[in-house]
Protein backbone atom coordinates (compact mmCIF):
# COMPACT_ATOMS: atom_id res chain seq x y z
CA UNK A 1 -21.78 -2.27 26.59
CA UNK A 2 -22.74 -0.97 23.19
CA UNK A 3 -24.11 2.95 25.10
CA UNK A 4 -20.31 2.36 26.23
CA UNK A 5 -18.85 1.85 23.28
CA UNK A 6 -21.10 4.23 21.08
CA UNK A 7 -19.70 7.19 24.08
CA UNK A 8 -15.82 5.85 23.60
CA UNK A 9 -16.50 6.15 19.85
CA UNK A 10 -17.95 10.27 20.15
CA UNK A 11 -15.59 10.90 22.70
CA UNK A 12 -12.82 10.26 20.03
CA UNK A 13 -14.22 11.76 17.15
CA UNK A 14 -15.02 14.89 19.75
CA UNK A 15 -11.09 14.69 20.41
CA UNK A 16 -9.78 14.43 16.99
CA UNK A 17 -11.96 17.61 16.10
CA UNK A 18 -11.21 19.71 18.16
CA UNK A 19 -7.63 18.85 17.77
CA UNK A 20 -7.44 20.03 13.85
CA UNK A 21 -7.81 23.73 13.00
CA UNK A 22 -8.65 25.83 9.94
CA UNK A 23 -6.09 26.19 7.30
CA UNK A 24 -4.94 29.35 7.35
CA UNK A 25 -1.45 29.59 5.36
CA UNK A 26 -1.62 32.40 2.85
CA UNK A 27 0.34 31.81 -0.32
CA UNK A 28 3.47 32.76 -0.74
CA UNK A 29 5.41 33.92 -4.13
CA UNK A 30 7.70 31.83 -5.44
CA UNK A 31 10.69 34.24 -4.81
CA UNK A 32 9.18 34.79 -1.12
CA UNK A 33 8.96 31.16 -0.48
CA UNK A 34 13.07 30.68 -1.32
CA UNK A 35 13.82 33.68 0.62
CA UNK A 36 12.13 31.92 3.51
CA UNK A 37 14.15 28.81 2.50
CA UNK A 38 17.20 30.66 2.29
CA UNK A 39 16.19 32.35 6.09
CA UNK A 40 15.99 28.63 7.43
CA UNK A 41 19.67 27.85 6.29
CA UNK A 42 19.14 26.54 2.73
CA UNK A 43 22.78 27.65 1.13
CA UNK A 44 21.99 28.91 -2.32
CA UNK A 45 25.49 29.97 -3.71
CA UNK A 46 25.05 33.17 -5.53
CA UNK A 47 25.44 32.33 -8.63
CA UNK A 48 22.67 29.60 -8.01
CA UNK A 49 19.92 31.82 -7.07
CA UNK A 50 18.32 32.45 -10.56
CA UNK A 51 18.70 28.53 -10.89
CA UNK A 52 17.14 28.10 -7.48
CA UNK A 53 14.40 30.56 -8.42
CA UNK A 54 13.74 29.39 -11.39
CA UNK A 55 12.95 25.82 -9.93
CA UNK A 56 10.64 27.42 -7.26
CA UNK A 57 8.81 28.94 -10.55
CA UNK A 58 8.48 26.08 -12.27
CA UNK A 59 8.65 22.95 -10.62
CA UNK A 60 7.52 24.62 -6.94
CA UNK A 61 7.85 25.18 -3.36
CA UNK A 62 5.46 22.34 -2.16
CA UNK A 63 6.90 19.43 -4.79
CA UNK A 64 10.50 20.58 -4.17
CA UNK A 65 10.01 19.80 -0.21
CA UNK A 66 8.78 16.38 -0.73
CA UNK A 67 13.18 16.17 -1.05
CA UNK A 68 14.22 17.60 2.16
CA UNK A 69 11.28 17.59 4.38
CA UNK A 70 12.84 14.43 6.19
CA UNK A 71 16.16 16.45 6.46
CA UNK A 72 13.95 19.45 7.95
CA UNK A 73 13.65 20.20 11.77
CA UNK A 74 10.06 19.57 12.44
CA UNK A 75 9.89 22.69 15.13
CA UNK A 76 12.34 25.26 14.52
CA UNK A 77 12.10 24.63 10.39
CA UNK A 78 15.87 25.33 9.82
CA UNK A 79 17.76 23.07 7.73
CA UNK A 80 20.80 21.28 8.70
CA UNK A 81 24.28 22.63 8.47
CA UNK A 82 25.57 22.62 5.26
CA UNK A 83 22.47 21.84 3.31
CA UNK A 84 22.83 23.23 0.10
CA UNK A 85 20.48 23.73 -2.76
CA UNK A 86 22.54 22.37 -5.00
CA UNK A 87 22.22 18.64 -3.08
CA UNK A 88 18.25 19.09 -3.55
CA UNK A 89 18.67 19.75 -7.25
CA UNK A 90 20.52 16.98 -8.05
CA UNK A 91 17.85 14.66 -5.81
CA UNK A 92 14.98 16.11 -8.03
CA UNK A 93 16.57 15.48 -11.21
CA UNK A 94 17.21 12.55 -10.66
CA UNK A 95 14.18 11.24 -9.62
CA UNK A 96 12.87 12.71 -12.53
CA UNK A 97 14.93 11.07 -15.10
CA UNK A 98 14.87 7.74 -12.76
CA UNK A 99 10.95 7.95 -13.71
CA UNK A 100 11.58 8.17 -17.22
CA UNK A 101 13.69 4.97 -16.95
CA UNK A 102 11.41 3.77 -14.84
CA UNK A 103 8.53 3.71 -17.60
CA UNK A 104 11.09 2.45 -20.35
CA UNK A 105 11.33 -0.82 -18.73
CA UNK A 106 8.19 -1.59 -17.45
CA UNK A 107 7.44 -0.77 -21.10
CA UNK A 108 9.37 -3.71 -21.86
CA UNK A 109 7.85 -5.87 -19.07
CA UNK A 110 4.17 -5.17 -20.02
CA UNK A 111 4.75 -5.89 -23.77
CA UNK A 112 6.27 -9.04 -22.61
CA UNK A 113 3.82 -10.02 -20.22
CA UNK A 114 0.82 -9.39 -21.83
CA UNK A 115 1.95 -11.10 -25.24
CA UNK A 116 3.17 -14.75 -23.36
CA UNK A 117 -0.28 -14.08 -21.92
CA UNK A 118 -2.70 -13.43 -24.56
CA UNK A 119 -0.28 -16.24 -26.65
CA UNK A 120 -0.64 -19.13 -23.65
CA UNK A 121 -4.56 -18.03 -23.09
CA UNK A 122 -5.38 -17.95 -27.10
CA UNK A 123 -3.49 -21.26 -27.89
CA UNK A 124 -5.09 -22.84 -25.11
CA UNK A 125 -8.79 -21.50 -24.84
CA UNK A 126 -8.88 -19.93 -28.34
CA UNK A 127 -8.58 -16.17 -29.63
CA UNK A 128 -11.58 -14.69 -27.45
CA UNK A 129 -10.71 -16.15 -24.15
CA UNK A 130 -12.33 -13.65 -22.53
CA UNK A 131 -15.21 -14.19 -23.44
CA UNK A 132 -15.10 -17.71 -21.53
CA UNK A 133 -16.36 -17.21 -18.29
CA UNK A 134 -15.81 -20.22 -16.84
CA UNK A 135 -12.26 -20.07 -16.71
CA UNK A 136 -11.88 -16.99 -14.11
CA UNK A 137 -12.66 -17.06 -10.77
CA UNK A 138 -14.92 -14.25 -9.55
CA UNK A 139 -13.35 -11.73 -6.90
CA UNK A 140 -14.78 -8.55 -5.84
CA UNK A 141 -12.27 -6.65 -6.75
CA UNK A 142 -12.12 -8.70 -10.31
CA UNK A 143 -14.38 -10.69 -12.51
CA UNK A 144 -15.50 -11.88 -15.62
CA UNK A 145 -17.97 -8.67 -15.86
CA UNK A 146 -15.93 -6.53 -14.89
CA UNK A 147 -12.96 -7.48 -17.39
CA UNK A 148 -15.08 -7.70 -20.20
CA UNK A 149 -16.62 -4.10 -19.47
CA UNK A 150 -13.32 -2.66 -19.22
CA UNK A 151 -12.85 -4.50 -22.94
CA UNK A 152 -15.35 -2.62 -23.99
CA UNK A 153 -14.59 0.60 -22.11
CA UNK A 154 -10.90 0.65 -23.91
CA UNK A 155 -12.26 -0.48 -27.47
CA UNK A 156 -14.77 2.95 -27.64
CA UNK A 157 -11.49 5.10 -26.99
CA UNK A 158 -9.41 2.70 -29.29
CA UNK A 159 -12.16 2.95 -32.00
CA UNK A 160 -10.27 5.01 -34.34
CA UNK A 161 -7.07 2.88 -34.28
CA UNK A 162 -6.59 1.07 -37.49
CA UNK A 163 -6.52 -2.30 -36.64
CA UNK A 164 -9.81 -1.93 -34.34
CA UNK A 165 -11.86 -0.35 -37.91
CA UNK A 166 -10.34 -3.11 -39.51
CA UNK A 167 -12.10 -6.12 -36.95
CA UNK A 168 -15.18 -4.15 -37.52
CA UNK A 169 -15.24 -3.57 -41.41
CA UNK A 170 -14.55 -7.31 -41.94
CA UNK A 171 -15.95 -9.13 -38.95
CA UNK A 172 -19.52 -8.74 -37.28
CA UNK A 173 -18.92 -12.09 -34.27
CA UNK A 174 -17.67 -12.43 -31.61
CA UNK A 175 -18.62 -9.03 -30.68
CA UNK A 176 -14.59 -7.91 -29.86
CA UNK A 177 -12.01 -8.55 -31.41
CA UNK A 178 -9.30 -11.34 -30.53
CA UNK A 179 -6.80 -11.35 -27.94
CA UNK A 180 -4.01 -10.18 -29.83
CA UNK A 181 -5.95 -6.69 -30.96
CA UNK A 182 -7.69 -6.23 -27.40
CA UNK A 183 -4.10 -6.64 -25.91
CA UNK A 184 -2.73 -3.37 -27.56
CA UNK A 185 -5.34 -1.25 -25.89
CA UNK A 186 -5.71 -2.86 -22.60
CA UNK A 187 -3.19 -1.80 -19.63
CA UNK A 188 -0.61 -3.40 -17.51
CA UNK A 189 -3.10 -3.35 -14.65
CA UNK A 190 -5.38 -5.57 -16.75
CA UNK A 191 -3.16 -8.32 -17.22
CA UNK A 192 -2.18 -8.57 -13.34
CA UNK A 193 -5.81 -8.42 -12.51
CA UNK A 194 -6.88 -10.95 -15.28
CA UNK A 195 -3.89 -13.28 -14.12
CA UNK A 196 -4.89 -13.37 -10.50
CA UNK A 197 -8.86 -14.23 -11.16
CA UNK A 198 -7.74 -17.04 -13.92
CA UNK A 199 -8.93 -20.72 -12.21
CA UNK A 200 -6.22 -23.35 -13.34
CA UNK A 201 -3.09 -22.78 -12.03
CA UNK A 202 -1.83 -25.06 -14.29
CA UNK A 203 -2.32 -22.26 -16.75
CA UNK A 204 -1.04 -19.33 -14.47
CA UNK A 205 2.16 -21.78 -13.94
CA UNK A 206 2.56 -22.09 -17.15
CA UNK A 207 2.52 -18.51 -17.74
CA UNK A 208 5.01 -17.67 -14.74
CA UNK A 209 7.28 -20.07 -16.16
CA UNK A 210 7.80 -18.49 -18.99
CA UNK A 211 9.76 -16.00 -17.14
CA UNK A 212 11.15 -18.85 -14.59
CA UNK A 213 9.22 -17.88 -11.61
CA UNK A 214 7.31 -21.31 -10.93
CA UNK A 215 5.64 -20.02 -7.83
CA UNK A 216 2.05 -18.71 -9.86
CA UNK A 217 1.74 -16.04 -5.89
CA UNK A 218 5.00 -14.47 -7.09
CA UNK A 219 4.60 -14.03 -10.29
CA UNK A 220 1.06 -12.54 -9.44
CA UNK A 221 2.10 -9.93 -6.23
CA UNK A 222 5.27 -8.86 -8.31
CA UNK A 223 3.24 -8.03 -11.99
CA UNK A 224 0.87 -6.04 -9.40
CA UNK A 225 3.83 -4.23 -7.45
CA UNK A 226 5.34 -3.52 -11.07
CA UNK A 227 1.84 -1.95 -11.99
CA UNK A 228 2.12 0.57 -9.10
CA UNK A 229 5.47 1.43 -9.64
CA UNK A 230 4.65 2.59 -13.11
CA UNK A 231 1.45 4.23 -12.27
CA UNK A 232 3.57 6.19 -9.83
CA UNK A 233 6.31 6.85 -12.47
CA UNK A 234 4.16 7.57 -15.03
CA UNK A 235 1.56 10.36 -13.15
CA UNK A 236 4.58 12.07 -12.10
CA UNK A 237 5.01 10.75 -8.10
CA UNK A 238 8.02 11.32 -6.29
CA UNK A 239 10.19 7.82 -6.06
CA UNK A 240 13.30 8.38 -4.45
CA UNK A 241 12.73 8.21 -0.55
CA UNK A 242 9.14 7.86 -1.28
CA UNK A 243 7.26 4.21 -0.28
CA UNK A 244 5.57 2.38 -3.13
CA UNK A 245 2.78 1.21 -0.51
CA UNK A 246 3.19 -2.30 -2.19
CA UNK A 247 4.49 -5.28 -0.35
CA UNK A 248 6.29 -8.09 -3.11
CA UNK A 249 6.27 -11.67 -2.17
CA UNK A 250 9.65 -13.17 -1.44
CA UNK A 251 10.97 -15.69 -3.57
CA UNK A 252 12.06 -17.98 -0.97
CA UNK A 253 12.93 -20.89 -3.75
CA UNK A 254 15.60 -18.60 -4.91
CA UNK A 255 16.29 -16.97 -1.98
CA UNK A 256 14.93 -13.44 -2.99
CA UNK A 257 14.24 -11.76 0.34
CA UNK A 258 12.86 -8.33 0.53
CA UNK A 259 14.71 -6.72 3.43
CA UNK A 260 12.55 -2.90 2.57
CA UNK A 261 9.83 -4.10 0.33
CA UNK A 262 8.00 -0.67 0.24
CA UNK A 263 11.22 0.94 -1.29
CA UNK A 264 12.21 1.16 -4.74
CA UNK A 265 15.63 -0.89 -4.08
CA UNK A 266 13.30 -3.60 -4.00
CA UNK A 267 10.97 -2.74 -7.11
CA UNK A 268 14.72 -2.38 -9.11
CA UNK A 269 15.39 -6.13 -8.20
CA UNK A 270 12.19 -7.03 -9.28
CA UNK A 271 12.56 -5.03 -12.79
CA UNK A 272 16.00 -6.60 -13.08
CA UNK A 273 14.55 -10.20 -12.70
CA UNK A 274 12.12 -9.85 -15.12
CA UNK A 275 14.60 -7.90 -17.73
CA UNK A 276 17.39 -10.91 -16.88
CA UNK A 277 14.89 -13.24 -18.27
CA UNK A 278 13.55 -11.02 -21.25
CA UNK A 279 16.20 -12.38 -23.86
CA UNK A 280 15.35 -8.88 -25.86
CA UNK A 281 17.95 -5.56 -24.98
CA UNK A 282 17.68 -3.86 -21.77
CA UNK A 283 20.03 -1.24 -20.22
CA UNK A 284 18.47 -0.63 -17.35
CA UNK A 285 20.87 -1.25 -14.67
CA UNK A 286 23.79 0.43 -16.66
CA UNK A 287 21.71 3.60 -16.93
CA UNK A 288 20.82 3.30 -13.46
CA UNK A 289 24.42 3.44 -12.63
CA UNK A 290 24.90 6.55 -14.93
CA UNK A 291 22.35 8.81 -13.18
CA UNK A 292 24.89 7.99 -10.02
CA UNK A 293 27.54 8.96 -11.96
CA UNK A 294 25.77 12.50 -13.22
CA UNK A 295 24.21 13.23 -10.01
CA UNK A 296 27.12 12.62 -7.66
CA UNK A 297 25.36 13.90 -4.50
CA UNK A 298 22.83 10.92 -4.76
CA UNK A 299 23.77 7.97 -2.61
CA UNK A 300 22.98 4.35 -3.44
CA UNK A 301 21.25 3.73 -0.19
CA UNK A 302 18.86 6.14 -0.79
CA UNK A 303 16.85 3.69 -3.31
CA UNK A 304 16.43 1.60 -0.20
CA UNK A 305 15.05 4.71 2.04
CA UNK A 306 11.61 5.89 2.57
């Protein structure tokens, strides 16, 4: 059985090689590469084409198509009827400035998080919580070791920062500083890995509660799903029509039910929770609605695509 097996297996590696070839595209200019476009039935208007050209310069070929590859035929190459260059500008732009919104409230969400955490950890376990082992479970992705490394890791690149020089001119124990110091150098992806290894959930409740989410899983898999979104946002990924490849726990207490939960239609919902229960300003849903209104060939249902 295992000869048998150990055969299957080769046989389908065998298979899968000899089914992939050499690359063997040669580059193209960025002129040629439009032209090509253009030859496929992309309308460029003519008084578009140093526009058009100008994004094939500078923002490229290859990160313009991640935009219309859906919309292309996957045999013949051509583009549909009608589909004009204009349309794909407008869907780049505004997944570009839909980033940069992106990032401004998850700005607000981290700041928040992290201080109710460092606030309900410190009051409760004292300034250098993290230094208390015994009140984290150990995970393999996440432990004790590991959080207190990356501690250390972000104080030697934070060690010209004023208020790190100033632990270390006055101070000599505990060997870091206290939570409120280490959580201005620490990232968002800290926090929802530190929440998920800490062992009473009376704690983690606690914590959730401040932003009215009482079920500690929720809180948890949304903080994470927020800290993907903004790594995509913030290293430049496409978002619109792109998955997150995060799935968000329902709420099912208040009947929050993810119908697409890889698509950013439901990471919006999720940053609109969390800013409708931030009492500080937020204008993220009316500047949401404004990049509709600028780029008028972007549909609503498109933040619910991928």
């Amino acid at each position: 059985m295992q000869k048998a097996g150990f055969l299957y297996l080769k046989f389908t590696i065998d298979f899968i090689h000899h089914m992939k070839k050499p690359y063997d595209k040669e580059p193209l200019t960025p002129k040629a590469l439009l032209d090509k476009y253009i030859r496929n039935g992309l309308i460029v208007a003519d008084r578009q084409y140093d526009v058009a050209l100008a994004y094939f310069h500078f923002v490229g070929a290859y990160r313009l198509k991640g935009y219309l590859h859906h919309y292309i035929h996957p045999e013949s190459k051509s583009f549909p009827e009608s589909f004009d260059f204009e349309y794909l500008r407008q869907q780049y732009e505004f997944d570009r400035e839909l980033r940069g919104l992106i990032i401004n409230a998850i700005d607000r969400i981290e700041v928040a998080i992290r201080t109710v955490m460092s606030n309900s950890l410190s009051l409760r376990y004292g300034a250098h919580w993290f230094l208390n082992d015994s009140i984290f479970n150990n995970t393999r992705e996440w432990n004790h070791e590991k959080l207190t490394y990356k501690i250390r890791e972000d104080l030697k690149n934070a060690q010209k920062r004023t208020f790190v020089q100033h632990y270390y001119k006055h101070y000599d124990q505990p060997e870091l500083p206290p939570s409120w110091a280490v959580s201005e150098i620490v990232s968002f992806g800290f926090w929802s890995k530190t929440y998920s290894i800490l062992k009473d959930p009376t704690v983690k409740k606690a914590i959730s509660m401040k932003f009215d989410i009482d079920q500690p899983e929720v809180f948890r898999s949304w903080i994470h799903s927020l800290t993907v979104l903004r790594n995509h946002a913030a290293h430049h990924a496409q978002i619109l029509r792109s998955p997150i490849r995060v799935k968000p726990s329902n709420y099912k207490r208040k009947k929050i039910h993810f119908q697409n939960p890889e698509s950013f239609a439901t990471m919006k919902l999720i940053v609109e929770y969390y800013l409708d229960h931030i009492p500080l300003p937020n204008n993220w849903s009316s500047d949401i609605d404004c990049l509709f209104t600028k780029y008028n060939l972007v549909h609503r249902n498109e933040l619910n695509r991928y």
